[in-house]
PDB file of N, CA and C in Angstrom:
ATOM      1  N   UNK A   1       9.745   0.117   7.950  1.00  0.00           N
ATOM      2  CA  UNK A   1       9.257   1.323   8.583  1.00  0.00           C
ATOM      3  C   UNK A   1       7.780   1.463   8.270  1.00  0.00           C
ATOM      4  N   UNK A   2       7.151   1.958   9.035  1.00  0.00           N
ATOM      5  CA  UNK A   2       5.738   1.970   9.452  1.00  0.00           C
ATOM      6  C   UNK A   2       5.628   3.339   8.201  1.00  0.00           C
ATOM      7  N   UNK A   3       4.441   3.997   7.657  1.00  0.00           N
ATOM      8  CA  UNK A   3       3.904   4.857   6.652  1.00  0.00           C
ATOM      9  C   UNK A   3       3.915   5.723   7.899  1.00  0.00           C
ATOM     10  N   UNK A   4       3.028   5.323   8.935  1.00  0.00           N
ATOM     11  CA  UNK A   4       2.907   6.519   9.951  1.00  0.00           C
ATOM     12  C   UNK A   4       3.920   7.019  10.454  1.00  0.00           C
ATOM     13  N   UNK A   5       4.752   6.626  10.977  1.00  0.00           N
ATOM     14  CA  UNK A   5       6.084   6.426  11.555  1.00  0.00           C
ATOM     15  C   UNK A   5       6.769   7.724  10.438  1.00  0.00           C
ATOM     16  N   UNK A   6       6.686   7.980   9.470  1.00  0.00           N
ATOM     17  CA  UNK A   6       7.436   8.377   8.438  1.00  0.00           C
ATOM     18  C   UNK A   6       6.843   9.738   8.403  1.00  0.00           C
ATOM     19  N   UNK A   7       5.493  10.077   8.702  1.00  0.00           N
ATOM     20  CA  UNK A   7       4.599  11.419   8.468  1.00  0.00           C
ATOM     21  C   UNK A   7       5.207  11.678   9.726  1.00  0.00           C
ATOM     22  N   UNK A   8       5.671  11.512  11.091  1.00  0.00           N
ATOM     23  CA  UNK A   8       6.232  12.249  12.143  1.00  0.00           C
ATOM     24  C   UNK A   8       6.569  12.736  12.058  1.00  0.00           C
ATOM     25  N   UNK A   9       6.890  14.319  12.819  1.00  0.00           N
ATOM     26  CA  UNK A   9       7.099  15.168  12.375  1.00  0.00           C
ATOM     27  C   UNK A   9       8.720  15.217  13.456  1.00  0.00           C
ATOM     28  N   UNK A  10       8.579  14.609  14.087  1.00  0.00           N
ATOM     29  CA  UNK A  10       9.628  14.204  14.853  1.00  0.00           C
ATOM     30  C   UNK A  10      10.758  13.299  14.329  1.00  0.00           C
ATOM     31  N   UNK A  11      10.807  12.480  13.622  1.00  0.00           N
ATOM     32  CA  UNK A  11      11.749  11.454  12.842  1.00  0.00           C
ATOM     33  C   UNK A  11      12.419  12.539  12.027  1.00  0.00           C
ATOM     34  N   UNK A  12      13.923  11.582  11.964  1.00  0.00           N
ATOM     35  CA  UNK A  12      14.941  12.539  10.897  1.00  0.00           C
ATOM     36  C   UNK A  12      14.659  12.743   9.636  1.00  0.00           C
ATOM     37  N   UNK A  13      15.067  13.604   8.619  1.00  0.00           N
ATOM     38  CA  UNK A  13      14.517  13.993   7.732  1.00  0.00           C
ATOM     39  C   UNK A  13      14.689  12.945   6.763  1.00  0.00           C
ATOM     40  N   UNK A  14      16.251  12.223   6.759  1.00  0.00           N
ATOM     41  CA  UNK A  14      16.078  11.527   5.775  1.00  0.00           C
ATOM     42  C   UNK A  14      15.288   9.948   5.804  1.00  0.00           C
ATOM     43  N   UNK A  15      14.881   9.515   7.427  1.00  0.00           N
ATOM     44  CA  UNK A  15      13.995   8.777   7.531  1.00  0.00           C
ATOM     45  C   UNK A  15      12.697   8.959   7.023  1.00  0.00           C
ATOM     46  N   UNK A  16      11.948  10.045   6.534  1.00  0.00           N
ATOM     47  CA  UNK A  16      11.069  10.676   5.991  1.00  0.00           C
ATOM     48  C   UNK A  16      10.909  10.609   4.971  1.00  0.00           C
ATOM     49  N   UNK A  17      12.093  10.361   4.188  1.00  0.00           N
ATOM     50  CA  UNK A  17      12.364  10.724   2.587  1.00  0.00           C
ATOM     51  C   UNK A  17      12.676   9.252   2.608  1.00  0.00           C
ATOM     52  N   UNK A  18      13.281   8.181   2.893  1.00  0.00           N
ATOM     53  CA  UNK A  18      13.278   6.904   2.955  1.00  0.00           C
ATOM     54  C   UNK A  18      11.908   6.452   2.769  1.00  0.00           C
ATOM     55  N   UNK A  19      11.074   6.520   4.200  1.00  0.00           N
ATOM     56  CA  UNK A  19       9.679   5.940   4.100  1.00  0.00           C
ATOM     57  C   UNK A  19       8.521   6.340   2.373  1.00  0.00           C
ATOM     58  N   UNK A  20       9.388   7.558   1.384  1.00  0.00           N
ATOM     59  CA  UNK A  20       8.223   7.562   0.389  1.00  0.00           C
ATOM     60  C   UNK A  20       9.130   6.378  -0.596  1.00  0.00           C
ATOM     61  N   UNK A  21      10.034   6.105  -0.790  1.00  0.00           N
ATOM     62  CA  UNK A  21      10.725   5.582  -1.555  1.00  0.00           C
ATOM     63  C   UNK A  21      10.887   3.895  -1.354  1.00  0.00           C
ATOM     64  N   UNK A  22      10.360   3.668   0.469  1.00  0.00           N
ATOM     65  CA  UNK A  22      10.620   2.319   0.615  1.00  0.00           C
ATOM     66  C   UNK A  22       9.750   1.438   0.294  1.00  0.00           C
ATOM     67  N   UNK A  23      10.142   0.071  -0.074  1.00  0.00           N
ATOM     68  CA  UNK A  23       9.850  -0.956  -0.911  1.00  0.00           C
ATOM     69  C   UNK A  23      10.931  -1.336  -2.300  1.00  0.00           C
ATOM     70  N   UNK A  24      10.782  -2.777  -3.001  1.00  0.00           N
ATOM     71  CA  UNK A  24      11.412  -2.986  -4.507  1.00  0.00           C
ATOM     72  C   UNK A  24      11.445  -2.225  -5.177  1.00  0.00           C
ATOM     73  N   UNK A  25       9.697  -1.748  -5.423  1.00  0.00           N
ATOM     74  CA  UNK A  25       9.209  -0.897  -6.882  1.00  0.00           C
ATOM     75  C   UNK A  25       9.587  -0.166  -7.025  1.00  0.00           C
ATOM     76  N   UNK A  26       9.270   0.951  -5.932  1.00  0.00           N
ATOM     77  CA  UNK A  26       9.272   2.534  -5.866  1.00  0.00           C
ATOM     78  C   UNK A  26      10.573   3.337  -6.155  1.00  0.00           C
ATOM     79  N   UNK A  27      11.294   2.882  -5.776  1.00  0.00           N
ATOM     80  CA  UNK A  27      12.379   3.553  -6.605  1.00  0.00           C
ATOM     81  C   UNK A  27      12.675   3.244  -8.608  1.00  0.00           C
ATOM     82  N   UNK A  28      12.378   2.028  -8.630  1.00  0.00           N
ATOM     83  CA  UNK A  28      12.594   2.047 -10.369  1.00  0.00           C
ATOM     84  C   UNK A  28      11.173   2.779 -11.147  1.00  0.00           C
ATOM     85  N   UNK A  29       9.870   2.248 -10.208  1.00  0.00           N
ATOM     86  CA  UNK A  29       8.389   3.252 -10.707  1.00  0.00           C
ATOM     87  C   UNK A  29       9.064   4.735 -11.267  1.00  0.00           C
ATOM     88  N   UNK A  30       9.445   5.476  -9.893  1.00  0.00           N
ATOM     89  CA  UNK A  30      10.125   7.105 -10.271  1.00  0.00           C
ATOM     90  C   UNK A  30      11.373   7.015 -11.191  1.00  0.00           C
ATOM     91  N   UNK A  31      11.959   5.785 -11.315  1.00  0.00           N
ATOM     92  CA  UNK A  31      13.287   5.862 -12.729  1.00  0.00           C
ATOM     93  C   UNK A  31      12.306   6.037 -14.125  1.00  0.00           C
ATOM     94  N   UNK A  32      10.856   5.220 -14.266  1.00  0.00           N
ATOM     95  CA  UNK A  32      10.284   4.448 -15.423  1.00  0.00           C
ATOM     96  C   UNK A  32       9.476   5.792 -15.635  1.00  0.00           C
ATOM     97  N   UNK A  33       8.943   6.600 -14.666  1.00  0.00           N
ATOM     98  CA  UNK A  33       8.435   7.984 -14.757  1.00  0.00           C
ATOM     99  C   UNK A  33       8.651   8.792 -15.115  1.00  0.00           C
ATOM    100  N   UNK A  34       9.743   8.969 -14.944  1.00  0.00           N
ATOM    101  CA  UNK A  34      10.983  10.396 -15.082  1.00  0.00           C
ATOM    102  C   UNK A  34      11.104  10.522 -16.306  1.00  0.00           C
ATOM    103  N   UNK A  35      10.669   9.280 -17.356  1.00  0.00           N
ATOM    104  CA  UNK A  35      11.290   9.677 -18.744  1.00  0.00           C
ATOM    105  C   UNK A  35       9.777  10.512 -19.551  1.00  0.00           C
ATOM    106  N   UNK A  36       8.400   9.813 -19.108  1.00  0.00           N
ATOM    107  CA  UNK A  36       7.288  10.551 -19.626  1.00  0.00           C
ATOM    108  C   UNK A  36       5.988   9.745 -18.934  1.00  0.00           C
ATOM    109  N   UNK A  37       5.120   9.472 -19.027  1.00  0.00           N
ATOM    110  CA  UNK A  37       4.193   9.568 -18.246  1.00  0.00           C
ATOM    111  C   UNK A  37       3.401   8.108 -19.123  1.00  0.00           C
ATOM    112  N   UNK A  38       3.226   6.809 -18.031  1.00  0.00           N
ATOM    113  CA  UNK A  38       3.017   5.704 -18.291  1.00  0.00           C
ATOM    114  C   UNK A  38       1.707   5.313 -18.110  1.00  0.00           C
ATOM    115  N   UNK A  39       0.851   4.186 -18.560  1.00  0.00           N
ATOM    116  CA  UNK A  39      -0.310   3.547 -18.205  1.00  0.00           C
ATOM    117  C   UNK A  39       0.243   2.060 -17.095  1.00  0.00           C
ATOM    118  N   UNK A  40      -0.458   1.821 -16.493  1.00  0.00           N
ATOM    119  CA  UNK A  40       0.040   1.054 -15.206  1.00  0.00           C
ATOM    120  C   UNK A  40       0.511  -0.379 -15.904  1.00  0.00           C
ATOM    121  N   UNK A  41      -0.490  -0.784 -17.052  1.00  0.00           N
ATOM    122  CA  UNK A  41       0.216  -2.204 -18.168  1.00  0.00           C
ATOM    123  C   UNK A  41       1.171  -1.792 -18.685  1.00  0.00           C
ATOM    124  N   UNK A  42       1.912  -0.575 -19.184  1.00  0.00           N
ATOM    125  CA  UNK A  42       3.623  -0.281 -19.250  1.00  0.00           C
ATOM    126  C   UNK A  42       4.466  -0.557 -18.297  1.00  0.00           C
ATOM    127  N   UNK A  43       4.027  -0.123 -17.401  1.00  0.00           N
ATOM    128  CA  UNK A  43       4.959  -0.881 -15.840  1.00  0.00           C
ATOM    129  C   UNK A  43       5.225  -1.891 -15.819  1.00  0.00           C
ATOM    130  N   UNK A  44       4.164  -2.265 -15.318  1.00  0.00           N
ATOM    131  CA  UNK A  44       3.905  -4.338 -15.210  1.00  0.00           C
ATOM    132  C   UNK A  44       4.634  -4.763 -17.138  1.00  0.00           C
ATOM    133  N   UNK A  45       4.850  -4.216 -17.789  1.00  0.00           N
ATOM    134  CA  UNK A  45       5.525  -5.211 -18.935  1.00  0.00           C
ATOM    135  C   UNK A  45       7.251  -4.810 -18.957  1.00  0.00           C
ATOM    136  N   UNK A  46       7.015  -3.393 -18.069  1.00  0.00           N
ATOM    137  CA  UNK A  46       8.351  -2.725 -18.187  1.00  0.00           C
ATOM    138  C   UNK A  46       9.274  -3.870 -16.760  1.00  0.00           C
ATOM    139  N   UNK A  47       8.712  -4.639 -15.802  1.00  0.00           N
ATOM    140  CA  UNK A  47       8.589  -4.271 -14.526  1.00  0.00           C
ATOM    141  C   UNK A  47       8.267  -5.848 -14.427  1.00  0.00           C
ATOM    142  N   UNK A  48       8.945  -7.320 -14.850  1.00  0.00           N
ATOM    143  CA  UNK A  48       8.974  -8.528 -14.649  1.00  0.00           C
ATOM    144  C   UNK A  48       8.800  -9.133 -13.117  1.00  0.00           C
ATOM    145  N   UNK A  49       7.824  -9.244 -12.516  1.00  0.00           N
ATOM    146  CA  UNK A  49       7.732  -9.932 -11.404  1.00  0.00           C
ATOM    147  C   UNK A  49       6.926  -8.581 -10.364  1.00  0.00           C
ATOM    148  N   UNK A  50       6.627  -8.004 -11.015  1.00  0.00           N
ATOM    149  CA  UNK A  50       5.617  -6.768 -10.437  1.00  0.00           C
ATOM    150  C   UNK A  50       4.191  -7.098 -10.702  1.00  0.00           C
ATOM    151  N   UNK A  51       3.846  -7.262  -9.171  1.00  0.00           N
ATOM    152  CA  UNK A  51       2.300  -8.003  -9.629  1.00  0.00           C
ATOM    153  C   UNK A  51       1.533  -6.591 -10.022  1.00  0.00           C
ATOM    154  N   UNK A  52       0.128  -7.146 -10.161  1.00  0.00           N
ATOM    155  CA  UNK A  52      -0.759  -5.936 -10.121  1.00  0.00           C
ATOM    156  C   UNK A  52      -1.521  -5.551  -9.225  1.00  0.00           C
ATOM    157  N   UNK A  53      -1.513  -5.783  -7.931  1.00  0.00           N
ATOM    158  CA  UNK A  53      -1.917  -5.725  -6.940  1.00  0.00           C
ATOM    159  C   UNK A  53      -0.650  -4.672  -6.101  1.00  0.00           C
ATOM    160  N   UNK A  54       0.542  -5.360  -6.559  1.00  0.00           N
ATOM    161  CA  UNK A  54       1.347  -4.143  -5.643  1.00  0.00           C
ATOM    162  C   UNK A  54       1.869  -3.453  -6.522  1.00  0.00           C
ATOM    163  N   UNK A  55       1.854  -2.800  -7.744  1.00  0.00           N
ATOM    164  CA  UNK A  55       1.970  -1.890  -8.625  1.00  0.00           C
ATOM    165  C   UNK A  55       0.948  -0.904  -7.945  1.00  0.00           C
ATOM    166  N   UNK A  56      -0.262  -1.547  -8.017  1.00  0.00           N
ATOM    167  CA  UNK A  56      -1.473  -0.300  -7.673  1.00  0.00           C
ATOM    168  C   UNK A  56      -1.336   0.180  -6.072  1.00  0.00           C
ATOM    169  N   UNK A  57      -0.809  -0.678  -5.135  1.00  0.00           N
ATOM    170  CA  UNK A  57      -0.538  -0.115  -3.990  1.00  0.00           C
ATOM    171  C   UNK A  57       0.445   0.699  -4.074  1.00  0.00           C
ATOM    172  N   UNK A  58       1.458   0.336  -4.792  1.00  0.00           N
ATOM    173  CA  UNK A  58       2.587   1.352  -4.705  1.00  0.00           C
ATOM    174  C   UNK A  58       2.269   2.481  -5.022  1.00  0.00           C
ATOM    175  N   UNK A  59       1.879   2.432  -6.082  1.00  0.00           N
ATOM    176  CA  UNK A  59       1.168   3.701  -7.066  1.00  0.00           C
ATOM    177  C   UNK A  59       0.050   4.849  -5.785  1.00  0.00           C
ATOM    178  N   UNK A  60      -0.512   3.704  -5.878  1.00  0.00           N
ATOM    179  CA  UNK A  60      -1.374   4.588  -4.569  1.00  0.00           C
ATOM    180  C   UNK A  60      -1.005   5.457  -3.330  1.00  0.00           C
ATOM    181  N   UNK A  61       0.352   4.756  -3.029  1.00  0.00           N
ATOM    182  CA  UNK A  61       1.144   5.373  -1.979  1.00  0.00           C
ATOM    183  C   UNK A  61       1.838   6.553  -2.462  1.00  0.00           C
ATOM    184  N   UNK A  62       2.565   6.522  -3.512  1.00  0.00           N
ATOM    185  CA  UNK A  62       3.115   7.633  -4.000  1.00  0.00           C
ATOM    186  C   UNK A  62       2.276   8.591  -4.442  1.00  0.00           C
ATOM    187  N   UNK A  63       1.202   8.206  -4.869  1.00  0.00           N
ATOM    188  CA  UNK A  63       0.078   9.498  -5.385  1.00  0.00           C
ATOM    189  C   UNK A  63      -0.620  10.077  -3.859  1.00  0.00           C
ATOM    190  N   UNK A  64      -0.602   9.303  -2.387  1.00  0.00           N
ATOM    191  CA  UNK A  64      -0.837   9.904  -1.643  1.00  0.00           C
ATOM    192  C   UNK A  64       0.253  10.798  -0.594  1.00  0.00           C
ATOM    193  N   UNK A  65       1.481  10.488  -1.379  1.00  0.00           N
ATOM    194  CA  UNK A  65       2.861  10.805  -0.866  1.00  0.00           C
ATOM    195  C   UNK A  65       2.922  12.486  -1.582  1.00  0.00           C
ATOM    196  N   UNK A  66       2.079  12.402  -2.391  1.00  0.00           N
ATOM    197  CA  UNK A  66       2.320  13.439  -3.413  1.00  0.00           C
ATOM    198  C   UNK A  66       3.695  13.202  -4.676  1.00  0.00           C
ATOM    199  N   UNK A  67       3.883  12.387  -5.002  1.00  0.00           N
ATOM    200  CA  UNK A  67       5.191  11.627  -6.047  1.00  0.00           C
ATOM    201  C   UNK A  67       4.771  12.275  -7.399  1.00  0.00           C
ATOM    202  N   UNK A  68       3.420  10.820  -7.807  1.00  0.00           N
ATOM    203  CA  UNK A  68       2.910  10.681  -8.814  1.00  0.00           C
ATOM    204  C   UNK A  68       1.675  10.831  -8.827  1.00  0.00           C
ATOM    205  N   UNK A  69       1.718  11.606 -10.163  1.00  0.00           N
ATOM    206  CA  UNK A  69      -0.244  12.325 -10.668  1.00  0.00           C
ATOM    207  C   UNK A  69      -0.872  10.706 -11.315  1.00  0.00           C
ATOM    208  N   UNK A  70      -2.182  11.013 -10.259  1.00  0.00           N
ATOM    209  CA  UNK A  70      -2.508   9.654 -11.849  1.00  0.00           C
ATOM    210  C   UNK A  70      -3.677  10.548 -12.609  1.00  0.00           C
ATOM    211  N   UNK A  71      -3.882  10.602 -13.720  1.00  0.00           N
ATOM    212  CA  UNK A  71      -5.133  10.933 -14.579  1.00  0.00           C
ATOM    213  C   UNK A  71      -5.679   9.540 -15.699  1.00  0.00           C
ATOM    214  N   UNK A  72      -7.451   9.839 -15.424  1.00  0.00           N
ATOM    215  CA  UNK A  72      -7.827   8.911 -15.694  1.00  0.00           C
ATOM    216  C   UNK A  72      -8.865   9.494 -17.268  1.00  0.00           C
ATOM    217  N   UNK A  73      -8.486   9.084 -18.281  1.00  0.00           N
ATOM    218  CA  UNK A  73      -9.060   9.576 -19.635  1.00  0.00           C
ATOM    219  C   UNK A  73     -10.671   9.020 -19.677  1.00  0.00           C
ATOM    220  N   UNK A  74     -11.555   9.733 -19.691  1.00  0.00           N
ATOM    221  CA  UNK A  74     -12.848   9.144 -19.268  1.00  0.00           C
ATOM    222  C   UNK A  74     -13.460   8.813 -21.262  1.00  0.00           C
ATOM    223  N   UNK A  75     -12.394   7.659 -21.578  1.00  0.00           N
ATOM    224  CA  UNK A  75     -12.788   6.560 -22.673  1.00  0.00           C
ATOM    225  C   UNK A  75     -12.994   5.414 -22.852  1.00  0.00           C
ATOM    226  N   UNK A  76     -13.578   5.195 -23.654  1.00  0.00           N
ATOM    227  CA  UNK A  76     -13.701   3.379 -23.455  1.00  0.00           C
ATOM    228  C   UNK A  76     -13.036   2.402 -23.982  1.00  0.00           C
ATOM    229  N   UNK A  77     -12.145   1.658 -23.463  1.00  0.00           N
ATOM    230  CA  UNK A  77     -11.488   1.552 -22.287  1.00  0.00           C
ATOM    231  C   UNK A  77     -10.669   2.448 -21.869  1.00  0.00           C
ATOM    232  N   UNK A  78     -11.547   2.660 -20.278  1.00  0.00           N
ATOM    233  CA  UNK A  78     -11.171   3.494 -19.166  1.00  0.00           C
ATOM    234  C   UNK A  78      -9.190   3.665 -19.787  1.00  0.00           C
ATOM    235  N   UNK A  79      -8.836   4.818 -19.961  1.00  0.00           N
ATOM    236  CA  UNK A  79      -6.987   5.004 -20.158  1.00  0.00           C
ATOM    237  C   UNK A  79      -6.812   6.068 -18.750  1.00  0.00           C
ATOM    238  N   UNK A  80      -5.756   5.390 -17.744  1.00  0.00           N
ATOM    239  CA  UNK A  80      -5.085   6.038 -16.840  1.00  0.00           C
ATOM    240  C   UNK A  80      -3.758   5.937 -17.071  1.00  0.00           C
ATOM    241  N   UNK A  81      -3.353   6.919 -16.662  1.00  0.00           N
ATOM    242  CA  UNK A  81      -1.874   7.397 -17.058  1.00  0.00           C
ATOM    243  C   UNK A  81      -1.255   8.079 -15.648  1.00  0.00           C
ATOM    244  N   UNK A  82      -0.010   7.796 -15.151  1.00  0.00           N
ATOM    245  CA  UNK A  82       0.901   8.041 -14.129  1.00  0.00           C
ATOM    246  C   UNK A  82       1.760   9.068 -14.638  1.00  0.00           C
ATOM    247  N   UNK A  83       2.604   9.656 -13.829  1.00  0.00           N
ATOM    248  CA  UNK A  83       3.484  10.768 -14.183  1.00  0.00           C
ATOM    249  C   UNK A  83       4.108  11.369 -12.891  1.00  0.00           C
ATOM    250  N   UNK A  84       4.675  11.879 -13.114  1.00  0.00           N
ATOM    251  CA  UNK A  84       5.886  12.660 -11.875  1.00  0.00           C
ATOM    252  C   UNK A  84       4.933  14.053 -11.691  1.00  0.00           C
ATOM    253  N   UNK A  85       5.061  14.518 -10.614  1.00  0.00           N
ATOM    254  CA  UNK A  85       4.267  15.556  -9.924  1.00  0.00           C
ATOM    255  C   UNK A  85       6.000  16.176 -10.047  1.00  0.00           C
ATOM    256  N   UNK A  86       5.882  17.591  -9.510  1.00  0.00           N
ATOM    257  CA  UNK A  86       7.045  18.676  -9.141  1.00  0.00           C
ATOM    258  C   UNK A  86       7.805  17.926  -8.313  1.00  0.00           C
ATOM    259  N   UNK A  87       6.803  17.587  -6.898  1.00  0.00           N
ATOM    260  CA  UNK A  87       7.391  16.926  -5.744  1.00  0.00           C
ATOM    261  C   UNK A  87       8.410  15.320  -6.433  1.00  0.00           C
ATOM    262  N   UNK A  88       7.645  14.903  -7.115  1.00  0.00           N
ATOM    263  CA  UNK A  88       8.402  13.379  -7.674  1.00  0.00           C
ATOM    264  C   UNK A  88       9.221  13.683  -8.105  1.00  0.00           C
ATOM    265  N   UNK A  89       9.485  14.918  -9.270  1.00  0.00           N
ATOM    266  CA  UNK A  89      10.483  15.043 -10.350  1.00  0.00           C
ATOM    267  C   UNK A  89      12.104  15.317  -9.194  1.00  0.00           C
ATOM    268  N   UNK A  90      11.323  16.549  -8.312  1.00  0.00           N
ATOM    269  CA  UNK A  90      12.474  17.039  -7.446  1.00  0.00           C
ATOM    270  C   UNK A  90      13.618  15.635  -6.561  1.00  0.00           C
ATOM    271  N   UNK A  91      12.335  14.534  -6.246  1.00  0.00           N
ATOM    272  CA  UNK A  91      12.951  13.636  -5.617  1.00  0.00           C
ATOM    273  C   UNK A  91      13.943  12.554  -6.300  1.00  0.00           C
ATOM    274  N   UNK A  92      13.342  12.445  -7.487  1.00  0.00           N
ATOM    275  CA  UNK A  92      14.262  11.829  -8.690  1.00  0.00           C
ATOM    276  C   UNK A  92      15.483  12.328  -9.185  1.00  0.00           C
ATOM    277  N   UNK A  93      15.516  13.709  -8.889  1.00  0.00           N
ATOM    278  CA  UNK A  93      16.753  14.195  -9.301  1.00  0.00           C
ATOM    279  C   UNK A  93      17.654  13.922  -8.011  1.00  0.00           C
ATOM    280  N   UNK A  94      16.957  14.422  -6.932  1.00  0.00           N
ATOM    281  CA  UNK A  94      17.994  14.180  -5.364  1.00  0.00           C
ATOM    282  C   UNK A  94      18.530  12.405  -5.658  1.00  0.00           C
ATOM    283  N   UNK A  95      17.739  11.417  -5.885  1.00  0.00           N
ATOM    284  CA  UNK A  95      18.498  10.232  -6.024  1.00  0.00           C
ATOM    285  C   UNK A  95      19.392  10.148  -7.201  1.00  0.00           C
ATOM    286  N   UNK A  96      19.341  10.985  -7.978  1.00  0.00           N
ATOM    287  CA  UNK A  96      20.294  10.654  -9.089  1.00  0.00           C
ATOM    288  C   UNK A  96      21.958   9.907  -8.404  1.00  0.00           C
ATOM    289  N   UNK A  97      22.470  11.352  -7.390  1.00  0.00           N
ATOM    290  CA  UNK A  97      23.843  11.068  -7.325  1.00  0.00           C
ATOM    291  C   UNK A  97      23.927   9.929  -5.962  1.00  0.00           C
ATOM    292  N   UNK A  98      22.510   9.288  -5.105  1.00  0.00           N
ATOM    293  CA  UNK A  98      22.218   8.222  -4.473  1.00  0.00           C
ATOM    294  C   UNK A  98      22.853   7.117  -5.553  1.00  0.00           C
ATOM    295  N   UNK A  99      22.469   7.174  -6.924  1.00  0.00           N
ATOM    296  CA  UNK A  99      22.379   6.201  -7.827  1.00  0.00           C
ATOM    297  C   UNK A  99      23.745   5.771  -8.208  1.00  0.00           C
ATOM    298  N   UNK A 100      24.365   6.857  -8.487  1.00  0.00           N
ATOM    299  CA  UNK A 100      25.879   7.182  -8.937  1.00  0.00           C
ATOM    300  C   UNK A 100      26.838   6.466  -7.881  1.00  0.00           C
ATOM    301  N   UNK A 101      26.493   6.660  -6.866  1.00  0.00           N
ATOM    302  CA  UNK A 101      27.251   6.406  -5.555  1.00  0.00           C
ATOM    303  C   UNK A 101      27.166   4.411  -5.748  1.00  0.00           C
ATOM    304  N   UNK A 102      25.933   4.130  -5.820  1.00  0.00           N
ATOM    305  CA  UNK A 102      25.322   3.067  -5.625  1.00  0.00           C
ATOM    306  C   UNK A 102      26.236   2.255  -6.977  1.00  0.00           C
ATOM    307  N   UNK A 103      26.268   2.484  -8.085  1.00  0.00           N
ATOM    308  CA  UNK A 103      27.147   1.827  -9.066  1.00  0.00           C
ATOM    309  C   UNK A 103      28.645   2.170  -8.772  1.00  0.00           C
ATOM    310  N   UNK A 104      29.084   3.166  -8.042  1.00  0.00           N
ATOM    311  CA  UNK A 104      30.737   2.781  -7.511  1.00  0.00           C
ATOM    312  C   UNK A 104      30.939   1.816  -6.469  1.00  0.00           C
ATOM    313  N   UNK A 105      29.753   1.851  -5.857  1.00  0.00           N
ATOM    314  CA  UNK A 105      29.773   0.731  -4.738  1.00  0.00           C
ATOM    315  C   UNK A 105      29.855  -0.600  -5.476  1.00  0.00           C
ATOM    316  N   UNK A 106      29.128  -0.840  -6.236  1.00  0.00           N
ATOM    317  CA  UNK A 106      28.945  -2.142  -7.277  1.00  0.00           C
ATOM    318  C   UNK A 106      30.397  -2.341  -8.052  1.00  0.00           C
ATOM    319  N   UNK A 107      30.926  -1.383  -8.656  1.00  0.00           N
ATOM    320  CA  UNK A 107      32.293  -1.264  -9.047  1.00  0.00           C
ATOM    321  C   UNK A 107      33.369  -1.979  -7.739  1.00  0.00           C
ATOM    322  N   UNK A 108      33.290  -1.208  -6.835  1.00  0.00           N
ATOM    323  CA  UNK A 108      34.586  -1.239  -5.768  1.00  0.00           C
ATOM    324  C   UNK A 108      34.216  -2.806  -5.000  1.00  0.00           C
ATOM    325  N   UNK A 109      33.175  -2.746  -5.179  1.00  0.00           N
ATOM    326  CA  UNK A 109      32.718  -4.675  -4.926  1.00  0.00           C
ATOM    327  C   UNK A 109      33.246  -5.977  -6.091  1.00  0.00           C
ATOM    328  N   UNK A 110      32.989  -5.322  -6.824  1.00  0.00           N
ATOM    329  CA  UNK A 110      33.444  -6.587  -8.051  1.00  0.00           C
ATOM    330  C   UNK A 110      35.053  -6.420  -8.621  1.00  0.00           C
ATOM    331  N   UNK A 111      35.707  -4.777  -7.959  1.00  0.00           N
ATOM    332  CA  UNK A 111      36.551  -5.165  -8.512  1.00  0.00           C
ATOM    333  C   UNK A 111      37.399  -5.579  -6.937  1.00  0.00           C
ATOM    334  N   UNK A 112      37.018  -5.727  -6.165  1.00  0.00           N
ATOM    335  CA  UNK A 112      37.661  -6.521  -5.105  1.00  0.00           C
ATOM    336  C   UNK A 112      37.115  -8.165  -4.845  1.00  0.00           C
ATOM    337  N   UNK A 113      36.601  -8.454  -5.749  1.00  0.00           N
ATOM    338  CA  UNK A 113      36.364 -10.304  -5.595  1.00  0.00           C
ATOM    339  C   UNK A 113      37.586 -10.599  -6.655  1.00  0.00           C
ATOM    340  N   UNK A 114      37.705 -11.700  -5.673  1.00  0.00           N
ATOM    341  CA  UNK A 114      39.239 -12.568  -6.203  1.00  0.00           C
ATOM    342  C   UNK A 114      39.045 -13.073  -7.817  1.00  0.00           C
ATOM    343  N   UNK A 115      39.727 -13.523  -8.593  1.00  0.00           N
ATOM    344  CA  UNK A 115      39.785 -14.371  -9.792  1.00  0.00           C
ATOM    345  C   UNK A 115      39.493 -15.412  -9.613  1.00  0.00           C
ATOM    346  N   UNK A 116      38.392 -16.221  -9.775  1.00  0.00           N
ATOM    347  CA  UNK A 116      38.409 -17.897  -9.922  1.00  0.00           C
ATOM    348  C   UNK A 116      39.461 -18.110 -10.915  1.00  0.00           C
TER     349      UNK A 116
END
């Protein structure tokens, strides 16, 4: 789905709420958030096969999504730090029982594969 496509004001709601969340990252970014407020090299070590090029896009998208705050500590070396905005926290909680659902699905899958 297109970013623009998603700001329509015409598209269904939960296509809307899809487009801030879509991609790999973005949903575990707002899991790794939710607990307290990270520097972007916590990610990437938290976050195996997350380059740094699309960490910072992601990041960027959600901070223009309104998700995540970034603040930047004006020390040397430059310290920026990520965090859940109201809007992020609220959306993290709405996926919680997404999540819940998502591990019975994983359940009712494995326990229907046969025995080798």
């Amino acid at each position: 789905m297109t970013r623009g496509r998603a700001q329509d004001p015409n598209v269904c709601g939960v296509t809307a709420a899809i487009a801030v969340i879509d991609g790999k990252w973005k949903p575990t970014l707002l899991w790794l958030l939710e607990s307290r407020p990270h520097r972007p090299g916590e990610l990437r070590r938290r976050l195996p096969g997350l380059t740094e090029k699309v960490l910072t896009q992601a990041l960027r998208e959600m901070e223009a999504d309104g998700l995540v705050h970034r603040e930047v500590h004006d020390v040397l070396p430059l310290k920026t730090l990520y965090s859940l905005t109201a809007f992020g926290r609220e959306l993290s909680e709405l996926l919680a029982p997404l999540s819940d659902w998502g591990h019975r699905r994983l359940e009712k899958l494995t326990d229907a594969k046969p025995a080798s």
